[in-house]
Protein backbone atom coordinates (compact mmCIF):
# COMPACT_ATOMS: atom_id res chain seq x y z
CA UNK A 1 0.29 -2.24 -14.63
CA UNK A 2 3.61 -1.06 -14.28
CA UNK A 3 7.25 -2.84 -13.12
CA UNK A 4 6.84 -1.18 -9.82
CA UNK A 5 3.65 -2.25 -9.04
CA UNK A 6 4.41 -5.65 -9.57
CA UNK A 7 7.77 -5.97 -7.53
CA UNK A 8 5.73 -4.04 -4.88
CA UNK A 9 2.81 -6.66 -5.06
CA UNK A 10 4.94 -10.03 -5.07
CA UNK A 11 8.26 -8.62 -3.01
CA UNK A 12 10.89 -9.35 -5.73
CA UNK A 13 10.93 -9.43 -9.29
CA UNK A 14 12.00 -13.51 -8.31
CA UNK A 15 8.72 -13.84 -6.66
CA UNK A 16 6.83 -11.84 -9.02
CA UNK A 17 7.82 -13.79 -12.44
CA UNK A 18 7.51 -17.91 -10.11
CA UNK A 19 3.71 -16.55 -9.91
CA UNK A 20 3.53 -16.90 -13.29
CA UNK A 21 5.46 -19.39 -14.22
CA UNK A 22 8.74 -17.25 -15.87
CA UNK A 23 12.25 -17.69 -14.91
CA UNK A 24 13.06 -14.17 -13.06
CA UNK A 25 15.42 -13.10 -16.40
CA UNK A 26 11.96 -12.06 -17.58
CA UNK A 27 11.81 -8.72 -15.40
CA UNK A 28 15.30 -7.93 -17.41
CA UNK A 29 13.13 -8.24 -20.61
CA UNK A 30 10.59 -5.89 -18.70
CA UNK A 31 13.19 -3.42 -17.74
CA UNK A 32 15.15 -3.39 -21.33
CA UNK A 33 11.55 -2.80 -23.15
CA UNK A 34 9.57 -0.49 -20.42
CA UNK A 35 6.79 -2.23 -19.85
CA UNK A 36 5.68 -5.69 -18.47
CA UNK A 37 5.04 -7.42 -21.64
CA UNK A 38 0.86 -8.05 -21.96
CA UNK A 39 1.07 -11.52 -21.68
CA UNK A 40 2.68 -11.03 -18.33
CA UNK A 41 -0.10 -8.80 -17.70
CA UNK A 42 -2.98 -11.03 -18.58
CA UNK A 43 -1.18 -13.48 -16.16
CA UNK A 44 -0.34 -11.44 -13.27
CA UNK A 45 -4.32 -10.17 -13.06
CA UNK A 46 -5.36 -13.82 -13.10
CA UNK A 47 -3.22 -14.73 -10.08
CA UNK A 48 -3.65 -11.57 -7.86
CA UNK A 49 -7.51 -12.37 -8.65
CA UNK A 50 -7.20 -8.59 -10.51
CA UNK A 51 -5.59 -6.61 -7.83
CA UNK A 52 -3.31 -5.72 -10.34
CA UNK A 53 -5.22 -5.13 -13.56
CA UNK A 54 -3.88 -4.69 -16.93
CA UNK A 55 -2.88 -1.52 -18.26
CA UNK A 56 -1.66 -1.09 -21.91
CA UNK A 57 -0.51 3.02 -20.90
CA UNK A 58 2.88 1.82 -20.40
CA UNK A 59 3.02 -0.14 -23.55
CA UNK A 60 1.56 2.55 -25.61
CA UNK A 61 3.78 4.92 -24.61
CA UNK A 62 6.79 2.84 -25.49
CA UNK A 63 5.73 2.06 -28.78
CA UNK A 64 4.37 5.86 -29.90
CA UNK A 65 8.23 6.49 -28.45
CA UNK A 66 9.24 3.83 -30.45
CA UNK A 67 7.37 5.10 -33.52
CA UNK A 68 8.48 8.61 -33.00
CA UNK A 69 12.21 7.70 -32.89
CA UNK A 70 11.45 5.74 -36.35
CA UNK A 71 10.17 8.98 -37.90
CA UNK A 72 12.85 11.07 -37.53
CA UNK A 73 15.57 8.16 -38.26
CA UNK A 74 13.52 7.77 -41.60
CA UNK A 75 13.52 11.42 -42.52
CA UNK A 76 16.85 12.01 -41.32
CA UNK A 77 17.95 9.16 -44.13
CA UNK A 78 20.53 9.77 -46.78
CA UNK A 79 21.00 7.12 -49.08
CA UNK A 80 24.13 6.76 -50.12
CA UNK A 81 25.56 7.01 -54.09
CA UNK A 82 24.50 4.45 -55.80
CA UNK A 83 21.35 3.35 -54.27
């Protein structure tokens, strides 16, 4: 599921993160990484009864981002003299 669907579902990103029990700084986390973290996931299923269902698309994309980025900042590395 993604950030939007959520907020759309619950009303606020307040709302949405009281349904399962996280103070509302946890959308920030959301936000900052991309996704809504699987945990959150797993929860926000069990209280909509599944009308929003878990979807890891968001969080795979992130992290083959992620790995991508790490790639190129590993072949683009220079040790320096010395090491």
């Amino acid at each position: 599921m993604t950030i939007d669907q959520v907020i759309k579902h619950f009303g606020n990103h307040s709302r949405a993160c009281h349904a399962i029990g996280l103070p509302h700084q946890s959308y920030y986390n959301w936000v900052r990484q991309g996704y809504v973290s699987i945990n959150s996931q797993f929860a926000f299923e069990e209280v909509t009864n599944k009308k929003l269902k878990v979807d890891l698309k968001d969080y795979i994309e992130v992290m083959r981002e992620r790995y991508e980025e790490t790639k190129r900042d590993y072949k683009n590395f220079k040790p320096k003299k010395g090491q």
